[in-house]
Protein backbone atom coordinates (compact mmCIF):
# COMPACT_ATOMS: atom_id res chain seq x y z
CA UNK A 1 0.00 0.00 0.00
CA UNK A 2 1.06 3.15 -0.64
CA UNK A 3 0.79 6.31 1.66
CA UNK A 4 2.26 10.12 1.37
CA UNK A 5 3.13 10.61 5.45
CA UNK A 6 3.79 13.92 6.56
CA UNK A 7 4.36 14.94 10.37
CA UNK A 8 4.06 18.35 11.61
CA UNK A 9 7.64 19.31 14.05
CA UNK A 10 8.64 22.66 15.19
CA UNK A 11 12.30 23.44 14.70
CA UNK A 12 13.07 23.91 18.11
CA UNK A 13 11.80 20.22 18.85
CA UNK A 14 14.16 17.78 17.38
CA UNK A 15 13.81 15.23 20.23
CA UNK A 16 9.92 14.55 19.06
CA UNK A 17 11.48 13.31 15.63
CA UNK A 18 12.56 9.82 17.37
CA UNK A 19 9.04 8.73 16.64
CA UNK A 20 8.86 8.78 13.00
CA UNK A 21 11.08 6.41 10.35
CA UNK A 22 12.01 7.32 6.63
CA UNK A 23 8.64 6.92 5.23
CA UNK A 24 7.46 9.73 6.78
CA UNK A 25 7.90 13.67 5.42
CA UNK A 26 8.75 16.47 8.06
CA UNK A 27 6.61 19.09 7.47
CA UNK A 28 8.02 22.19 9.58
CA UNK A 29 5.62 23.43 11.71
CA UNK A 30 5.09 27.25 11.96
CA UNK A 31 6.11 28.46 15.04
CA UNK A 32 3.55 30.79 17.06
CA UNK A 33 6.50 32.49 19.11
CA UNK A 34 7.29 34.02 15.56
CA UNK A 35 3.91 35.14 14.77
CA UNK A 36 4.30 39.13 15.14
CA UNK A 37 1.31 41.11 13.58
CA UNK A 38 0.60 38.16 11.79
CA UNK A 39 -3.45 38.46 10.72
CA UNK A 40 -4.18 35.52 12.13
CA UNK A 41 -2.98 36.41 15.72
CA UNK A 42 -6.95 38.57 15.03
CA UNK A 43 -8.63 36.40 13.28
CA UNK A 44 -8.95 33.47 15.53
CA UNK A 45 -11.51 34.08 18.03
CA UNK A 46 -9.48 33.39 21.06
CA UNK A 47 -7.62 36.74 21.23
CA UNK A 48 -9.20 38.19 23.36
CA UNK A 49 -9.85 35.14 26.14
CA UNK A 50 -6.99 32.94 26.78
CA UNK A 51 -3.26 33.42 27.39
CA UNK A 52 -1.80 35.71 24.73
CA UNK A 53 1.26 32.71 24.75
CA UNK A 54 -1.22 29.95 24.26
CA UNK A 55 -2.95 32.54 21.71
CA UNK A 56 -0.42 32.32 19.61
CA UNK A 57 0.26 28.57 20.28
CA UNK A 58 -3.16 27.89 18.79
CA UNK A 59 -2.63 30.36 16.01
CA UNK A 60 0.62 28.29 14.91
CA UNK A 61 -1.09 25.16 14.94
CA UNK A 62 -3.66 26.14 12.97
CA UNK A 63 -1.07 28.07 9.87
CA UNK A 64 0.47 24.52 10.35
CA UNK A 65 -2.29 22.71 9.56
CA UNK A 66 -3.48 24.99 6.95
CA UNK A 67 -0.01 25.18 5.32
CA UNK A 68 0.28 21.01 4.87
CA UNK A 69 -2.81 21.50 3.28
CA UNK A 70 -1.45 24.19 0.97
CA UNK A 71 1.53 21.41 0.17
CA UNK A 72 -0.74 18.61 -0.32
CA UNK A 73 -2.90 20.70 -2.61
CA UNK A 74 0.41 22.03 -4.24
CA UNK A 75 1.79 19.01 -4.92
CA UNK A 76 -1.35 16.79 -5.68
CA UNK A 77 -0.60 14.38 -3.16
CA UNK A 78 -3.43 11.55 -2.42
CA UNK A 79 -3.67 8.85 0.47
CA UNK A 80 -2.02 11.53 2.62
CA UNK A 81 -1.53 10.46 6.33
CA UNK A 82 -1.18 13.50 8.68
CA UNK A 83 0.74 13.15 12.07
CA UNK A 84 1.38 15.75 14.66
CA UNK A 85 5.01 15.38 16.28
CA UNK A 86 3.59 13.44 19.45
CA UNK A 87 1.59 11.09 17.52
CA UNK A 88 2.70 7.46 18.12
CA UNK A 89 1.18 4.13 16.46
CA UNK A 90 -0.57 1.87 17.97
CA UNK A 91 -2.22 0.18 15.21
CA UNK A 92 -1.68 -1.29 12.10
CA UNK A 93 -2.72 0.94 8.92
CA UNK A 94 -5.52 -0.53 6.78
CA UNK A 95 -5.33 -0.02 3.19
CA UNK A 96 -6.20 3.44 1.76
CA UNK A 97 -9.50 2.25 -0.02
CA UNK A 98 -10.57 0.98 3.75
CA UNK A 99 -9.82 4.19 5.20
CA UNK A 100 -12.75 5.64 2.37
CA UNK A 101 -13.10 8.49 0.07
CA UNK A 102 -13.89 11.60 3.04
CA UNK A 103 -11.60 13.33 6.02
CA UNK A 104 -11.04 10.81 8.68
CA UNK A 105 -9.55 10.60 11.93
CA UNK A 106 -7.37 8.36 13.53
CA UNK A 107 -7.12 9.38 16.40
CA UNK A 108 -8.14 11.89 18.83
CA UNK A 109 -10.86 12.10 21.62
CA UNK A 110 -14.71 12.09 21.72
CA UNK A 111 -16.49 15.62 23.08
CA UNK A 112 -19.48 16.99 24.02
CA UNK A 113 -21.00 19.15 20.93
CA UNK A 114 -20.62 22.28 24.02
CA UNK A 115 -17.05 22.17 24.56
CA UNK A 116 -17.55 23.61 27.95
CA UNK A 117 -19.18 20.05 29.06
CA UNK A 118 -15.58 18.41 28.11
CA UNK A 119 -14.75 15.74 26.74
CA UNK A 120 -16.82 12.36 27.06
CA UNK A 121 -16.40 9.97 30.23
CA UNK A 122 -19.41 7.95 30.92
CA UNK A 123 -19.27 4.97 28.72
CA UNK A 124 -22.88 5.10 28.52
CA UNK A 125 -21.80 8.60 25.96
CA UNK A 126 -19.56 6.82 23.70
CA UNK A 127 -21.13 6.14 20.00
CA UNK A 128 -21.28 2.59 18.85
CA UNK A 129 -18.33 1.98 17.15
CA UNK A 130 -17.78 -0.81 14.71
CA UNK A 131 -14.28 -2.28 14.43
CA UNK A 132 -12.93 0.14 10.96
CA UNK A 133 -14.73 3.09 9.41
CA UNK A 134 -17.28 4.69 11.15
CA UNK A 135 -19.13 8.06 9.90
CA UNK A 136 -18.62 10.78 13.46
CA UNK A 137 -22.34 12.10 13.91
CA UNK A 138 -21.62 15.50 14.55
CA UNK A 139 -25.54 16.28 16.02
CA UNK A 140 -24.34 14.17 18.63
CA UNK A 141 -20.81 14.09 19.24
CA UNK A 142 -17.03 15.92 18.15
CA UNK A 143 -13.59 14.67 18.02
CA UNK A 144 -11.09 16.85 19.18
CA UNK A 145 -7.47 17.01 18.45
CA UNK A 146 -5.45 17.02 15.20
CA UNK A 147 -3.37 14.48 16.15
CA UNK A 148 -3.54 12.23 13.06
CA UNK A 149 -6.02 12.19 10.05
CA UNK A 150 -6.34 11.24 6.87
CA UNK A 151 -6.88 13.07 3.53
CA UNK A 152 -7.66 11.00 0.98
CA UNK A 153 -7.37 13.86 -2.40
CA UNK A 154 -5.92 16.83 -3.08
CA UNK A 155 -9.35 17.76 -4.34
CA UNK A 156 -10.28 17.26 -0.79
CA UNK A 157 -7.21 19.35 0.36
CA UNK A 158 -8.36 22.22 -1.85
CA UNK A 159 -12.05 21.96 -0.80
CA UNK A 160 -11.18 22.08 2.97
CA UNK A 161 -8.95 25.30 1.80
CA UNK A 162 -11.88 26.97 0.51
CA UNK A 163 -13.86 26.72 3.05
CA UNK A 164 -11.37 27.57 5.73
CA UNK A 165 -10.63 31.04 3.14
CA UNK A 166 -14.55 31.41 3.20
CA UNK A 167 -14.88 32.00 7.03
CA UNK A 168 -14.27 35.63 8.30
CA UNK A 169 -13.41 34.26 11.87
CA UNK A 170 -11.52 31.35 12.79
CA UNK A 171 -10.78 28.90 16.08
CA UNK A 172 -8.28 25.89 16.84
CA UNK A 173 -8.30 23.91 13.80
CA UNK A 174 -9.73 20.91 15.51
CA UNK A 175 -12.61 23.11 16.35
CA UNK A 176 -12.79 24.18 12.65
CA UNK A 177 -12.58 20.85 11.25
CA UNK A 178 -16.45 19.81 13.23
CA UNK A 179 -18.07 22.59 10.88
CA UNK A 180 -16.82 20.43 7.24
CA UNK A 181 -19.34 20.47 5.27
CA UNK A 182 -18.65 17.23 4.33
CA UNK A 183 -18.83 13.99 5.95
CA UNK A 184 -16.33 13.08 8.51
CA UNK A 185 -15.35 9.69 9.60
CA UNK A 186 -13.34 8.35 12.16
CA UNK A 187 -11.14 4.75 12.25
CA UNK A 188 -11.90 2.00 15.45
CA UNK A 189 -9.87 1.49 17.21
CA UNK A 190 -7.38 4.88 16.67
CA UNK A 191 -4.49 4.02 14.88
CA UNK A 192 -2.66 6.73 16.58
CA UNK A 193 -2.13 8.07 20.52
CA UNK A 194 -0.77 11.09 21.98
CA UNK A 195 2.93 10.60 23.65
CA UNK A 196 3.34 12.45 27.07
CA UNK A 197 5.74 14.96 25.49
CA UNK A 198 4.94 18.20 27.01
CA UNK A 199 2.61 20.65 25.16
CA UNK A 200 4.08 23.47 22.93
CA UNK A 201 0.35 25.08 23.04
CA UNK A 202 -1.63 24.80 26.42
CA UNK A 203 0.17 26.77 28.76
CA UNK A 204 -0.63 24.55 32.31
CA UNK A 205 0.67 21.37 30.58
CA UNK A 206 -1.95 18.39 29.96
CA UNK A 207 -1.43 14.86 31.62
CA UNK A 208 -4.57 13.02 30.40
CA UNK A 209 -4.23 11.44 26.82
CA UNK A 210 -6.61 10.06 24.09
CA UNK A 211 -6.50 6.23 23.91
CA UNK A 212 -7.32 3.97 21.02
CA UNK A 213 -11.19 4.20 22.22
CA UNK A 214 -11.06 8.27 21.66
CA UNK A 215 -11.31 8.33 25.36
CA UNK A 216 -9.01 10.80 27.31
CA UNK A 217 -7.38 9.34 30.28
């Protein structure tokens, strides 16, 4: 099978780069620290309520994500596997065709649709999951994190683009990605979990992780 992997790595952490082999593509990752007057610092809704560090954490992230879009669009990449620089595997990768023609997740953690409610813990919350592909029902539930995901076309790539260029304000791309207007899907169990690396973007650290059930723990 064949697979175009790209993982997301600031300069300043070379120690996270221990995870990935030579099939994988390191995508630099823009750097919020050098983010001065940048438009987006403005744009993304959380100026004016968090940490102005974290602020511009989030705001890096997001041109991050945005710009390996740009590159897979740019270079008409398909069967794209995106990894951010704490991802590990814990699964084996299915075949592209399995992982299906829309934006899909492999990894992550299941939320509330109100953010402020958190992230899910009662099992009695989780969505039935089927072993494989499974379509995210975003009436009911939202996976956060950009961990790892899939992109399965350019054409995709350009389409997520537009839409992102379309929208006058914008949040954490993990928050973005919810509002697709286009099916999202998510693989069971996650291929993907979060190392305990510390976090370049939440300012008071994070010590609970998503597991291969999308449950944080």
């Amino acid at each position: 099978m064949y697979y175009k992997k790209l993982y997301i790595n600031l300069d300043r952490s070379p120690e996270r780069r221990q995870n990935f082999d030579e099939s994988w593509d390191r995508f630099p990752a823009t750097d919020g620290k050098d983010l001065d007057n940048h438009p987006i610092l403005r744009r993304m809704v959380s100026f004016w309520n968090i940490d102005p560090n974290e602020h511009r954490a989030k705001c890096g992230c997001f041109l991050s994500h945005y710009r390996v879009l740009e590159h897979i669009v740019g270079n008409r990449f398909n069967n794209v596997i995106v990894c951010e620089d704490d991802a590990v595997q814990m699964n084996e990768l299915p075949s592209p065709e399995t992982l299906g023609r829309h934006f899909c997740y492999l990894g992550g953690y299941f939320s509330h649709i109100r953010m402020t409610e958190g992230p899910l813990k009662d099992p009695d919350d989780f969505p039935t999951s089927k072993q494989g592909l499974n379509e995210l029902d975003r009436h009911t539930h939202r996976i956060l994190m950009t961990m790892s995901y899939y992109i399965p076309s350019w054409k995709l790539a350009e389409q997520i683009l537009s839409w992102i260029d379309s929208c006058v304000r914008v949040r954490a791309i993990d928050v973005m990605m919810h509002g697709l207007a286009y099916p999202v899907n998510y693989y069971y169990p996650a291929i993907y979990t979060e190392t305990d690396f510390e976090t370049t973007i939440h300012t008071k650290g994070r010590t609970k992780h998503p597991n291969t059930h999308y449950c944080l723990q």
